[in-house]
Structures are given as structure tokens and as C-alpha cells.
Protein backbone atom coordinates (compact mmCIF):
# COMPACT_ATOMS: atom_id res chain seq x y z
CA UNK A 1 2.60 3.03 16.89
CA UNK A 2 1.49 6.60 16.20
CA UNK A 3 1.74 6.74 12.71
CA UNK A 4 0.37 4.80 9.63
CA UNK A 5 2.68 4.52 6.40
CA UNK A 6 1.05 3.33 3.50
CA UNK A 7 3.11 1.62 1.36
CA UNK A 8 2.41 0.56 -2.07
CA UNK A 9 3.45 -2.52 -3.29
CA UNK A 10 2.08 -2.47 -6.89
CA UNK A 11 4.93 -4.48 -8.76
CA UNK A 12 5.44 -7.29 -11.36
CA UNK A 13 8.81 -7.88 -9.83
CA UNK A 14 7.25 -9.35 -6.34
CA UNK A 15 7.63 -6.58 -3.87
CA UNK A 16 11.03 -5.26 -5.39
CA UNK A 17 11.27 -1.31 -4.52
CA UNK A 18 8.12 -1.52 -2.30
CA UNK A 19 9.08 -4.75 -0.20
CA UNK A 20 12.23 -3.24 0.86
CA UNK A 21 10.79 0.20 1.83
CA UNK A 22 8.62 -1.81 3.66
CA UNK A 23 11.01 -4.19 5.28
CA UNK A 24 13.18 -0.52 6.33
CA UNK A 25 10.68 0.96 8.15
CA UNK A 26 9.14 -2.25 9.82
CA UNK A 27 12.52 -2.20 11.06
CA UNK A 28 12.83 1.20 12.51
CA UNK A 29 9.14 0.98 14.29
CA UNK A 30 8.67 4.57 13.40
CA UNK A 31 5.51 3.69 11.69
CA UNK A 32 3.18 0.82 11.26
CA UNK A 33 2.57 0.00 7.91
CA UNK A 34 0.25 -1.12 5.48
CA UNK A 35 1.66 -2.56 2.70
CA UNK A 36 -0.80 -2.54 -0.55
CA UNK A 37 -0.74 -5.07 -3.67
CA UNK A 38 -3.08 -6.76 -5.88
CA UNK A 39 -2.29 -10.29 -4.52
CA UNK A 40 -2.38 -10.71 -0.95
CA UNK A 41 -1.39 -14.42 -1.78
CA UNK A 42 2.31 -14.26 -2.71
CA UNK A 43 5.19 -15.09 -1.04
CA UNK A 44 6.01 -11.51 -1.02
CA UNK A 45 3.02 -10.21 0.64
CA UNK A 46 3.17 -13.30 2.96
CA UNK A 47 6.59 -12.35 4.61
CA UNK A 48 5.56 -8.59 4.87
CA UNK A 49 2.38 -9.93 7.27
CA UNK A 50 4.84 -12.26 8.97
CA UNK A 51 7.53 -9.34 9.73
CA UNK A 52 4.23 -7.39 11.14
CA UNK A 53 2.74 -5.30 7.86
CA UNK A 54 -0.90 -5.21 7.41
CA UNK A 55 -1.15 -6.56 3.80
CA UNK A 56 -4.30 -5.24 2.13
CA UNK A 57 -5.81 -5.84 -1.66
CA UNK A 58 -6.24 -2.78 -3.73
CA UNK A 59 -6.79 -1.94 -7.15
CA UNK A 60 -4.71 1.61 -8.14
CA UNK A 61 -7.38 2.28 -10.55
CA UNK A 62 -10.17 2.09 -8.08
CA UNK A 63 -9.93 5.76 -7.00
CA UNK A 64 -12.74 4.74 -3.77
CA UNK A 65 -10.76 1.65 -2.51
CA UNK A 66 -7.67 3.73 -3.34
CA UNK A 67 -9.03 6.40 -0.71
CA UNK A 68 -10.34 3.63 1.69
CA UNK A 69 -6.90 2.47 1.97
CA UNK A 70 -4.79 5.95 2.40
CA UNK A 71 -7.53 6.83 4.77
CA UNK A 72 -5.96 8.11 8.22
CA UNK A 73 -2.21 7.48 6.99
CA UNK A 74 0.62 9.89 7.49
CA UNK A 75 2.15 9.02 4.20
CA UNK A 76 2.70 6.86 1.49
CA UNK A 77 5.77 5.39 -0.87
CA UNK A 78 4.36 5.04 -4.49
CA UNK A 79 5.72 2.66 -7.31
CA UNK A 80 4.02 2.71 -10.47
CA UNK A 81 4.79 -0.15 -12.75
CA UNK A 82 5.17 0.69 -16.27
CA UNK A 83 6.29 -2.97 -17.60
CA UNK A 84 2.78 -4.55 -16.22
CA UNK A 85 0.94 -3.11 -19.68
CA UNK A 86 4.10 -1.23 -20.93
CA UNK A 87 1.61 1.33 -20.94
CA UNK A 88 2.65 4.91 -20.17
CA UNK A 89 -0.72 6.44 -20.37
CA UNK A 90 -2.54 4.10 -17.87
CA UNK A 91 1.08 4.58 -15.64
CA UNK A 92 0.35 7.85 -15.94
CA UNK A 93 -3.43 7.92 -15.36
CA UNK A 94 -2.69 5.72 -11.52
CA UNK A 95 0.12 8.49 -10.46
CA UNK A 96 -2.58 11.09 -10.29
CA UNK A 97 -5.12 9.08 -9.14
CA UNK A 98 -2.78 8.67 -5.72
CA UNK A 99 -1.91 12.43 -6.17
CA UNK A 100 -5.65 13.05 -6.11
CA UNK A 101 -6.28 10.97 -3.26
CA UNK A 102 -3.14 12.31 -1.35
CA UNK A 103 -4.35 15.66 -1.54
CA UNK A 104 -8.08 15.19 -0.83
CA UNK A 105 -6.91 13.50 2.34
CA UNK A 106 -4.10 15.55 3.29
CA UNK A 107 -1.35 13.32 3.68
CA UNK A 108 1.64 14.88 5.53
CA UNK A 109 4.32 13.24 3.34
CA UNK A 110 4.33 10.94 0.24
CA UNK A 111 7.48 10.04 -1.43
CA UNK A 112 6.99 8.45 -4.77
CA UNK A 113 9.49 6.45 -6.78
CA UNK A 114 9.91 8.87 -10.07
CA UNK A 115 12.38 9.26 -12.87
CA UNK A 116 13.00 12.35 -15.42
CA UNK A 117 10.63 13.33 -18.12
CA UNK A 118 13.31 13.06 -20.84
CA UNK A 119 11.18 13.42 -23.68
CA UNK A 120 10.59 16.58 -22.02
CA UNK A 121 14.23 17.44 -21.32
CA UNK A 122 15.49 16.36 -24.52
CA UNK A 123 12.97 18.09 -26.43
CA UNK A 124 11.76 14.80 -28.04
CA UNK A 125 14.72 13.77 -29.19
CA UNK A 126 14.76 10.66 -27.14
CA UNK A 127 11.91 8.98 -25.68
CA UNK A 128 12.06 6.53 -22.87
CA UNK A 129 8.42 5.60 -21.67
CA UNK A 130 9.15 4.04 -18.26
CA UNK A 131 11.13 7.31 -17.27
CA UNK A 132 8.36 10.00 -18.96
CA UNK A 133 5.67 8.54 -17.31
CA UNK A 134 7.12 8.93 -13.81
CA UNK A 135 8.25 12.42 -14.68
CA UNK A 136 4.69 13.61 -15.48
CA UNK A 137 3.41 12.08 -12.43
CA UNK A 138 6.29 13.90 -10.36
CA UNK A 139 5.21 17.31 -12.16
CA UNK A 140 1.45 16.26 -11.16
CA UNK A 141 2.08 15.57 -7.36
CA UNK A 142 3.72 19.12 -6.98
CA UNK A 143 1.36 21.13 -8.96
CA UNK A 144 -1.55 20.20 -6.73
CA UNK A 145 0.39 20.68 -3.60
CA UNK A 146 0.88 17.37 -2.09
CA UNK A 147 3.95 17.41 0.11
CA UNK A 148 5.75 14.89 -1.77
CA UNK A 149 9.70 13.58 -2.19
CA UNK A 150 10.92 12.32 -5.47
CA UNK A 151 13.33 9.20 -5.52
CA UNK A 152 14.88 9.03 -9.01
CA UNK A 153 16.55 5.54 -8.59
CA UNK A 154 19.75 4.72 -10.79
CA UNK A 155 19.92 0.84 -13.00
CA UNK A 156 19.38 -1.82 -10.42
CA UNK A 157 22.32 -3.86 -9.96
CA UNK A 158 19.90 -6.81 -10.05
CA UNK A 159 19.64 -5.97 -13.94
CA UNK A 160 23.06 -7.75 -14.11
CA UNK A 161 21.54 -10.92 -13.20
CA UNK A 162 19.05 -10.87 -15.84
CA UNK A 163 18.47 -8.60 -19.06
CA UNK A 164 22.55 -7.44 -18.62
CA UNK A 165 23.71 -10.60 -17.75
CA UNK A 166 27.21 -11.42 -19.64
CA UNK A 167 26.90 -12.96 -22.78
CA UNK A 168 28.98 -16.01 -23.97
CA UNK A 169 31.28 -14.26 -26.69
CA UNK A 170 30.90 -16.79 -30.32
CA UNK A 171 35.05 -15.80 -30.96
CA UNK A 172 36.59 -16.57 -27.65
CA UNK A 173 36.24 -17.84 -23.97
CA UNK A 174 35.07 -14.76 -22.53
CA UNK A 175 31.75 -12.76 -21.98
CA UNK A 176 30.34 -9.46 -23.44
CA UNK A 177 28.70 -6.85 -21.50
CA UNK A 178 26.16 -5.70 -23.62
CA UNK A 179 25.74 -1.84 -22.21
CA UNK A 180 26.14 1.05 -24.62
CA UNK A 181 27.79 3.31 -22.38
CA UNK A 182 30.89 4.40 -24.21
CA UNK A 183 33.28 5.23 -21.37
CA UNK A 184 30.64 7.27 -19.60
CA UNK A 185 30.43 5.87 -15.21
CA UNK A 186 26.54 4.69 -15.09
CA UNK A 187 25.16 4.62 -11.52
CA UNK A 188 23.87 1.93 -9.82
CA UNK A 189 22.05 0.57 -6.89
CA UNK A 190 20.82 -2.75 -5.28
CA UNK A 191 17.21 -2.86 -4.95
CA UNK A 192 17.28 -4.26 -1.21
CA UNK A 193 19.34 -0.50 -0.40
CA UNK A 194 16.51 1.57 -1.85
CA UNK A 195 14.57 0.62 1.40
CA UNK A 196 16.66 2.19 3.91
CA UNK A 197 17.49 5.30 2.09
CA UNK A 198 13.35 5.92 1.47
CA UNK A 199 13.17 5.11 5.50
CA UNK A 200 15.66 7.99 5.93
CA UNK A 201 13.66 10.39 3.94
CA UNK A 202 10.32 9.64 6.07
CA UNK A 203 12.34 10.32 9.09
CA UNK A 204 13.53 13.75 7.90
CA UNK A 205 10.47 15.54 5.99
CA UNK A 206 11.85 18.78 6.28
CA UNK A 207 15.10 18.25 4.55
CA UNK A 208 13.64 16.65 1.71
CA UNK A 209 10.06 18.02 0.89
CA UNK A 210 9.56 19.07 -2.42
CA UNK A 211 12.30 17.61 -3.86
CA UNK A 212 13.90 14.70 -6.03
CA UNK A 213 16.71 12.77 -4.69
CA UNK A 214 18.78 10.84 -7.35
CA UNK A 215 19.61 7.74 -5.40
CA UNK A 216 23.00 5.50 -6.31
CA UNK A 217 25.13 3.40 -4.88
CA UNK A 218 28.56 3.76 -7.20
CA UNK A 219 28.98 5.38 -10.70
CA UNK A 220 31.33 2.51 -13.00
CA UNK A 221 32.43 2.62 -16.28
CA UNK A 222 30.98 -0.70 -18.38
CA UNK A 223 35.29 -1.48 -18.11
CA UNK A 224 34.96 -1.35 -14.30
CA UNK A 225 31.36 -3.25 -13.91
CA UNK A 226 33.13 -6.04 -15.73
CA UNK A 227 36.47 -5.99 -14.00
CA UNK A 228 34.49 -6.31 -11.06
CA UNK A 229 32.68 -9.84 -12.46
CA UNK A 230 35.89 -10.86 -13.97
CA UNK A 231 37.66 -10.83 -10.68
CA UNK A 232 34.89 -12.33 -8.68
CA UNK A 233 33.45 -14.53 -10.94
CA UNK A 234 36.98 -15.92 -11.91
CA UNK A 235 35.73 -15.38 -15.82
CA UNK A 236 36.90 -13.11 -18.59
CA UNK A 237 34.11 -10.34 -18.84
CA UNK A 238 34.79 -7.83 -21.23
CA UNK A 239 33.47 -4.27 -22.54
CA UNK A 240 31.28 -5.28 -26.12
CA UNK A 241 31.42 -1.59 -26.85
CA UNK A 242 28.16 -1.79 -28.44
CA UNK A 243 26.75 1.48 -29.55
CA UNK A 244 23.11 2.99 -28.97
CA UNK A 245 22.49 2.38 -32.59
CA UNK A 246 23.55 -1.68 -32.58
CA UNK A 247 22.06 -2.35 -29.07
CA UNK A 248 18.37 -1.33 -30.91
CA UNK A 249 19.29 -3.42 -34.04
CA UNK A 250 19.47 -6.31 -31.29
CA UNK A 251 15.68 -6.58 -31.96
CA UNK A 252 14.05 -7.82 -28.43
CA UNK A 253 10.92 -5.87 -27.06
CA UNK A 254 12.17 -2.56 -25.42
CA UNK A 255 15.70 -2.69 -27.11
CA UNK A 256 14.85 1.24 -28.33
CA UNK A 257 13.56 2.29 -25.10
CA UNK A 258 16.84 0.49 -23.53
CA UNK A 259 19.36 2.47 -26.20
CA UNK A 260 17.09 5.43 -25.52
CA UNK A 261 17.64 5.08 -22.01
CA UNK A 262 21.43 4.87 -21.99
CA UNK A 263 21.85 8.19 -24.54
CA UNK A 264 20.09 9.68 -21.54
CA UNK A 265 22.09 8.25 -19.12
CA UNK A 266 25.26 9.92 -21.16
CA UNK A 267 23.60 13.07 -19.99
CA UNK A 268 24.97 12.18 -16.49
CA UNK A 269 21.28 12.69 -15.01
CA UNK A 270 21.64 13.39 -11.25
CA UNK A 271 22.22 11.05 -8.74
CA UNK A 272 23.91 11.56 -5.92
CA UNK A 273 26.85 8.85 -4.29
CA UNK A 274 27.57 10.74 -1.46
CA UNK A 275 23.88 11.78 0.08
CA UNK A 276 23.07 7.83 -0.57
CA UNK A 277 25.35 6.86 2.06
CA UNK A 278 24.80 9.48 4.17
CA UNK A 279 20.92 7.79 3.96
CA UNK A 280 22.20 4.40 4.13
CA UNK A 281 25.54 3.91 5.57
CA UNK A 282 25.47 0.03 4.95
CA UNK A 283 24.58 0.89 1.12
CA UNK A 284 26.13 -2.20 -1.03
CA UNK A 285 29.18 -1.66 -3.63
CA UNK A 286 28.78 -3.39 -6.86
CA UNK A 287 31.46 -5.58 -5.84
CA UNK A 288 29.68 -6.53 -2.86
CA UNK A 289 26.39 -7.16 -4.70
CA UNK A 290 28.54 -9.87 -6.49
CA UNK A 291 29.95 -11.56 -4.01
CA UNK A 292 26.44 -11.94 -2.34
CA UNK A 293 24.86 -13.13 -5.51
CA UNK A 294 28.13 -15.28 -7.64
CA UNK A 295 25.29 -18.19 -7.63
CA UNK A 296 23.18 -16.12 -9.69
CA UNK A 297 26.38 -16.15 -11.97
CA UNK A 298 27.32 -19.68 -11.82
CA UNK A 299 25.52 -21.09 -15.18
CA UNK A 300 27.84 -18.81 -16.69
């Protein structure tokens, strides 16, 4: 193998976005790859050296080791992790330090997994830390030069099996979905599809240099995302309706940043359905994602 991918695997959630990028392209044999994370140890890292990945420690705010490690490779796929610290600034701080590194090194092709600045957009009307960091890191990457592709990814659909998952309704036999969405579709992906669609990106540089893809699976209305659990799950899930204003009154850490994040999400930021299965025909439905996961669902 020719080439060497770098792939960063700097995540709280073991491997999530990076371990399937890195799964994808182990799979296609276009490149080798060297899959980077702070514990070489987990399970995680464990099945990436048994599916052939060279699995490396690194620090991302080491800025030598960082450079050891890029050293040679064609390209990289970048995750920063805002919920490690919940810390924007040191978020923001790693970003550039890979920038810096990506440039001084001249890799051919990075693709780095970014969001919108919409403190920026909105004019500071709404603030959502875990999508401004990524935008000023995006900004960063093309302002130095570094041949670099954007992947804004829509709300995993592996949120529904933890911080959305229906709620037990206290009036009734039936579930709330806690989203406040008002009628407006919100996209949505599978984390395991992100992998493929990033491998598709690699394989065509010249299409997608210097630009951000919004990646999604499906757009649904909250109505349709529970239809969709009601049918499969074979239990009443129903629209709560909850507004922006109630879902921060709910009081848990990150309940503003989560309201915040939907008002933007109103916006309609852009993601594109169609281009998603053109870059991964096999790209999983919602409905699909259910079906593969109802045990996740069953203490409901």
C-alpha cells in the first residue's frame, strides 16, 4: 500500500466518527492507515489493529509527537472532541495545531469533521460551543492553505438511544420525544455511515477540495422520527412539542447549548440527502437504524 492515511481517533465516545472512517477505508485497501488515540488499550483501538490499522498513542496537544505521527502521510480525517473538557477554546487551540502540522508537512488532503460557526452566522444571537469551535477551526485550515474537506455531520441517530431516548409520559401509556423542532424535518445520520461517505471523499480529492459537505442520511419531522419508533417498537411515541425555551428550563448540563442547537437547526443548515447516497449507497434510513438496534429500545 502506497499511501498512508492518518486517521485520528481522538474521541470520548470509543472510536465513534473516527473508528468507522477507519473501518471504510481498511476496507477499500486504498490506503494503509494509522489510526491515532490516547489509549491504545481499548477495545476500540484493539479491533482497528486486528482489522490491520497501525494503532499509535498521541497526545493532540503535543505539536512534536503530533508531527512525528502525520510524518510521510497523504492525509488525515480529524475529530476534535469538544465534550472531553466541554472546552471550546482548548477544541479550538488542537484544530490548528493539526492545521499547523498539515501545512508544515504538506499533506495532500485532510478532511476534518467540522460544523458551522453559528455564533458567527447568527451574529451572536445563539451560541452553540460544540458547533463554533469546529467552525473556527474550518476557517483556520483554509486560511493557511491546507487542502482540506469539511464534513458537517447532521444529529446522530445514535442520540435516540441515549440523551433523545423516549421518555415515559406521567399522564398516559405512551412516550415523549423530547426535540424542540416545531414541525421543521431535522437531518440525521448513523454514525457507522459517516465512514464510507469520508472514504468516498479521499477517493475523489478533486471534487471535493476546499469545501464542506453537509452529510445526512434522511430529513424527519419529530412526528415522523416517532411514527417510525411507534411502528417498530410496537409503543405509542409521540411529538412532546416542547419549545426551545422549556427544553433549557429542563435544567441538565448542556440543555442551552442543546435548545441553542435546535433554533439553529430551524435555519435548515445544509446538508445534503441526495450527495450522501451518492457517497454511500448502502447509507441507513432511520427506520432501518431501528430495526437494527429495537434492543437498545427494549427497557422501554
Amino acid at each position: 500500500l502506497s499511501n498512508h492515511l492518518f486517521i485520528c481517533l481522538f474521541s470520548s465516545l470509543p472510536g465513534s466518527q473516527g473508528g468507522s472512517v477507519a473501518r471504510a477505508i481498511l476496507e477499500g485497501k486504498d490506503f494503509s492507515v494509522r489510526a491515532v488515540t490516547r489509549d491504545v488499550t481499548r477495545p476500540s483501538a484493539l479491533a482497528l489493529k486486528e482489522l490491520g490499522a497501525e494503532v499509535v498513542k498521541c497526545d493532540l496537544n503535543d505539536q512534536e509527537s503530533l508531527k512525528g505521527i502525520l510524518k510521510g502521510a497523504y492525509g488525515t480525517f480529524l475529530v476534535t472532541n469538544f465534550w472531553d473538557d466541554f472546552n471550546k477554546e482548548k477544541e479550538v487551540k488542537q484544530g490548528k495545531m493539526v492545521a499547523d502540522a498539515s501545512k508544515q508537512l504538506g499533506l495532500k488532503h485532510v478532511v476534518y469533521s467540522g460544523l458551522e460557526n453559528v455564533k458567527k452566522l447568527t451574529k451572536g444571537k445563539l451560541e452553540v460551543k460544540h458547533f463554533d469551535g469546529k467552525g473556527e477551526v474550518e476557517e483556520y485550515f483554509w486560511s493557511i492553505g491546507v487542502p482540506m474537506t469539511s464534513v458537517r455531520i447532521s444529529a446522530y441517530f445514535e442520540n435516540f438511544l441515549n440523551i433523545w431516548k423516549p421518555v415515559k409520559a406521567s399522564d398516559g401509556d405512551y412516550y415523549n420525544l423530547m426535540l424542540p423542532m416545531k414541525d421543521i424535518p431535522m437531518d440525521g445520520i448513523s454514525v457507522a455511515d459517516i465512514g464510507p461517505a469520508v472514504a468516498s471523499i479521499f477517493r475523489s480529492p478533486e471534487e471535493f477540495l476546499g469545501k464542506a459537505v453537509g452529510l445526512s442520511a434522511e430529513a424527519l419531522t419529530v412526528q415522523q422520527y416517532a411514527d417510525i419508533l411507534s411502528k417498530t417498537l410496537g409503543k405509542v411515541v409521540k411529538d412532546s412539542k416542547i419549545t426551545p425555551e422549556a427544553y433549557e428550563k429542563l435544567g441538565f448540563p448542556g440543555a442551552k447549548e442543546m435548545a441553542d442547537m435546535m433554533r439553529f437547526y430551524h435555519m435548515k443548515p445544509d446538508r445534503d440527502v441526495q450527495l450522501t447516497h451518492k457517497l454511500n449507497p448502502k447509507v441507513k434510513s432511520f427506520s432501518q437504524f431501528v430495526s437494527e438496534n429495537k434492543d437498545a429500545f427494549k427497557d422501554l
